[in-house]
Protein backbone atom coordinates (compact mmCIF):
# COMPACT_ATOMS: atom_id res chain seq x y z
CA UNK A 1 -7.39 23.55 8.93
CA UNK A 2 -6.78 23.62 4.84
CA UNK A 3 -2.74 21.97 4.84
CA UNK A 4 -1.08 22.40 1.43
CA UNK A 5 2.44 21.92 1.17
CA UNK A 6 2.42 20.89 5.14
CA UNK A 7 4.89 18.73 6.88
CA UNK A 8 3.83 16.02 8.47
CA UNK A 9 5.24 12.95 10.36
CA UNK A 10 3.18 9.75 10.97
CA UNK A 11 4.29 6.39 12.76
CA UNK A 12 3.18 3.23 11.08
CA UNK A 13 2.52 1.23 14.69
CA UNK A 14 -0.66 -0.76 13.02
CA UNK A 15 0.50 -2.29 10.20
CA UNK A 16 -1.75 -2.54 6.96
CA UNK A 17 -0.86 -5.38 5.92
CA UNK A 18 -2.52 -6.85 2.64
CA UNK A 19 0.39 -9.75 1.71
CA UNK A 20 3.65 -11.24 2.44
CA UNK A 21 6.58 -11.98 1.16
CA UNK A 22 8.48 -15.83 1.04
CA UNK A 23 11.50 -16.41 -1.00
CA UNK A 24 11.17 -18.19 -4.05
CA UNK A 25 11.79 -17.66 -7.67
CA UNK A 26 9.13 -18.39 -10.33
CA UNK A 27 7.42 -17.06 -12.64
CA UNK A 28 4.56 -17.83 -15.56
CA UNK A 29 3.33 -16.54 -18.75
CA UNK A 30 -0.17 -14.79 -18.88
CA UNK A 31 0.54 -13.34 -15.01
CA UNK A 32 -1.46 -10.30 -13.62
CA UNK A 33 0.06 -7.71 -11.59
CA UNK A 34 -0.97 -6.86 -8.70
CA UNK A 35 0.16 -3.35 -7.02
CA UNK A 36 0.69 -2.96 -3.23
CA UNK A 37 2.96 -1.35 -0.86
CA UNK A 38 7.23 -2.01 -0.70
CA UNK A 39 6.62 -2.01 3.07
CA UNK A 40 4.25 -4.90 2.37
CA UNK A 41 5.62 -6.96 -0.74
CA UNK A 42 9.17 -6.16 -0.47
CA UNK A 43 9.46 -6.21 3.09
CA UNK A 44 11.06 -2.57 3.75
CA UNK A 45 13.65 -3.02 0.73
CA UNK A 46 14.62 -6.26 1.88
CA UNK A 47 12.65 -8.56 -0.18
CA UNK A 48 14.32 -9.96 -3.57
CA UNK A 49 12.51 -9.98 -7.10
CA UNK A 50 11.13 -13.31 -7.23
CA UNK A 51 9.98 -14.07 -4.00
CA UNK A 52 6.97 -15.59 -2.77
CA UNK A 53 3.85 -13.07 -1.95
CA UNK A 54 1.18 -14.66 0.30
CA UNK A 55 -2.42 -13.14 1.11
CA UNK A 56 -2.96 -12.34 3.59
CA UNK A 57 0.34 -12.22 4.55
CA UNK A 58 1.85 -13.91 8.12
CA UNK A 59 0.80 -10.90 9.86
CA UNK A 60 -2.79 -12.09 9.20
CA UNK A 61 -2.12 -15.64 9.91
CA UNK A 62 -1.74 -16.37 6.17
CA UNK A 63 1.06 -19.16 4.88
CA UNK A 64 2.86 -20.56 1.88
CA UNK A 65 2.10 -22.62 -0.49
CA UNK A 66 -1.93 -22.37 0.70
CA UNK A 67 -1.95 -18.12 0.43
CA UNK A 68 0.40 -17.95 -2.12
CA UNK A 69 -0.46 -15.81 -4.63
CA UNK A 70 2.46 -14.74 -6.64
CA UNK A 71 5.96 -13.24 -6.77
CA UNK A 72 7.26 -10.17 -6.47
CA UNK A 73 7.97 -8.58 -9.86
CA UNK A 74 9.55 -4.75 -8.70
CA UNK A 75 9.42 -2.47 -6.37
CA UNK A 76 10.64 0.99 -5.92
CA UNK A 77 13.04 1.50 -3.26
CA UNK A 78 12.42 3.36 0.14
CA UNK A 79 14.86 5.77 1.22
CA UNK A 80 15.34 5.77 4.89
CA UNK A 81 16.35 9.14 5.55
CA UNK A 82 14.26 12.36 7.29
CA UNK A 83 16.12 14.50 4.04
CA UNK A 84 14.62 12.15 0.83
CA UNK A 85 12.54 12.83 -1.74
CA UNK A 86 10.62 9.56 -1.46
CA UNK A 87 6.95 10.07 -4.18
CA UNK A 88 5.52 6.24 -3.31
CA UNK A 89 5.99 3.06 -1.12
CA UNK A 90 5.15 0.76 -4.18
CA UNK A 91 5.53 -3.07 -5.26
CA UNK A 92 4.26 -4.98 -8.03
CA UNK A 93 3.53 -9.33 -7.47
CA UNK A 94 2.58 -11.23 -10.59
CA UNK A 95 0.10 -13.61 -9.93
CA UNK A 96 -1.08 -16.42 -12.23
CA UNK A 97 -4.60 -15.76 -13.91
CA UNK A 98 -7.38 -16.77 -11.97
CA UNK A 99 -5.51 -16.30 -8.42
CA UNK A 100 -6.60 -12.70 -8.08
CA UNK A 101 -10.20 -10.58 -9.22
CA UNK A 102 -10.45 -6.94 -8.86
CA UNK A 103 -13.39 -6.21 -6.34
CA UNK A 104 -12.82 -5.11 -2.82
CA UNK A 105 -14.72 -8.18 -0.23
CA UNK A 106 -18.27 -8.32 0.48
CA UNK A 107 -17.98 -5.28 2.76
CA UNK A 108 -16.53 -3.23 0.48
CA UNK A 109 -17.55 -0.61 -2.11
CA UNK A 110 -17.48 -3.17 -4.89
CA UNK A 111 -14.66 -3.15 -8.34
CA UNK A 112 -13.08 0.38 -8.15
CA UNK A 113 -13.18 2.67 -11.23
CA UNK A 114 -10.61 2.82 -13.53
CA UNK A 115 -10.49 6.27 -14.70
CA UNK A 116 -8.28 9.20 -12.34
CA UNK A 117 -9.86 11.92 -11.39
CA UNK A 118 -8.42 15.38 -10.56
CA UNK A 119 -7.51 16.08 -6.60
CA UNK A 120 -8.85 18.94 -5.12
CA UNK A 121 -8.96 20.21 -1.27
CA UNK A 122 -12.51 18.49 0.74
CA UNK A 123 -12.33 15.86 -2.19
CA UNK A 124 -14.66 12.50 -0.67
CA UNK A 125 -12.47 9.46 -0.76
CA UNK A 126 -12.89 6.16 -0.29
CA UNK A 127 -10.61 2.82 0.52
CA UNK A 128 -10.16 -0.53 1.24
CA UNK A 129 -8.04 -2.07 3.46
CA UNK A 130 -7.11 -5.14 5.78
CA UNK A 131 -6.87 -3.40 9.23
CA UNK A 132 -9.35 -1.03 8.55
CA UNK A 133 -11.75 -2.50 6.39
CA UNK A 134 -13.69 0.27 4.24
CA UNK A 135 -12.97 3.91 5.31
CA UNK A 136 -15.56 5.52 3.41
CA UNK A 137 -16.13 9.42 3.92
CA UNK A 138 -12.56 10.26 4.00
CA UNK A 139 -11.28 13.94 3.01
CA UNK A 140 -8.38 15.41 0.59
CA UNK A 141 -7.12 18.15 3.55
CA UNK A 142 -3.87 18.34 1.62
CA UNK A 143 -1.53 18.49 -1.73
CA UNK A 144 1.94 18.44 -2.47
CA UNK A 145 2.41 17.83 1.34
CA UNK A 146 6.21 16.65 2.54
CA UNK A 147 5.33 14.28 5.57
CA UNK A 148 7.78 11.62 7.79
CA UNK A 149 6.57 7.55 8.31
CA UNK A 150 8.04 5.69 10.74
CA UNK A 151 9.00 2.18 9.86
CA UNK A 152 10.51 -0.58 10.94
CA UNK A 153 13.50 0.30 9.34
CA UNK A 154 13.65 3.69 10.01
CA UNK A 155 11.79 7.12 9.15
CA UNK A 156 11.63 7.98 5.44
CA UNK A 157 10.48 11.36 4.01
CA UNK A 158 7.99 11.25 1.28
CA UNK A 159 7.03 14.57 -0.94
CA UNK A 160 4.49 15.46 -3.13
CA UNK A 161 1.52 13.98 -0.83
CA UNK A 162 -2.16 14.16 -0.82
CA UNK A 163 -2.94 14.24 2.89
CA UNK A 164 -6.56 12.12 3.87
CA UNK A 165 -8.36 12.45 6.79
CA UNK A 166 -10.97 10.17 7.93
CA UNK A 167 -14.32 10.04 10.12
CA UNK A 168 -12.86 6.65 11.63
CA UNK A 169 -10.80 7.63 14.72
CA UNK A 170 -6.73 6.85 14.39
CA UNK A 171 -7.06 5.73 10.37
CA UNK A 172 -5.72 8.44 7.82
């Protein structure tokens, strides 16, 4: 079934987690910045701009100072409400040159490309993440889709969504 425009609610109960947050302020000249999710680096909102980022985070097993690699820099704010207009669940860590390269592991699909590409229904995607390792053969099934995520903190409505399905059972 072709969704666009469909809403959609999904509960977060495994976790991706890719880092951590500790608090701490620093910060140094020449940092990269590193993207990720609010619900990861900025714990739900509750995270303050400065604080430690480990990889992988506690979740994993990973711990400050050994995993540390940066601090968190922004983040845009989740609102936890079933009526927002939430567009992303984004943070942004700098981390000191040479703590961080751009190439998924060894299982992986390599350094991603950095040019966008359209989005259009049956699209083939592809990611990399903790849990899940690489999801390759996934499928754009919608756009501009309003869906509901459960978090820890509560359920947050999101808009404007491209919907992915994948061939690995319980990952979208």
């Amino acid at each position: 079934m072709t969704q666009t425009g469909a809403d959609q609610d999904f509960n977060r109960s495994s976790r991706d987690y890719c880092g951590n947050h500790r608090r701490k302020s620093k910060g140094c000249f020449g940092d990269r910045l590193r993207p990720c999710n609010n619900h990861v680096y900025a714990d739900e909102n509750q995270a303050g701009i400065g604080d430690e980022v480990i990889q992988q985070g506690s979740f994993g097993g990973g711990s400050a100072p050994a995993d540390t690699i940066g601090t968190l820099s922004d983040f845009e704010p989740i609102v936890f409400t079933t009526s927002a207009n939430n567009t992303i669940d984004a943070a942004i860590a700098l981390s000191p040159p040479g703590k961080l390269g751009n190439a998924t592991p060894s299982d992986g699909y390599g350094t991603p490309r950095s040019e966008t590409v359209a989005v259009n229904l049956n699209q083939q995607v592809q990611k990399y993440g903790r849990t899940t390792s690489l999801t390759a053969k996934g499928r754009i099934t919608g756009i501009n889709a309003t869906i509901s995520i459960g978090y820890d903190t509560g359920t947050a409505r999101f808009v404007n969504q491209i919907i992915v399905e994948s061939r690995k059972p319980g990952f979208i």
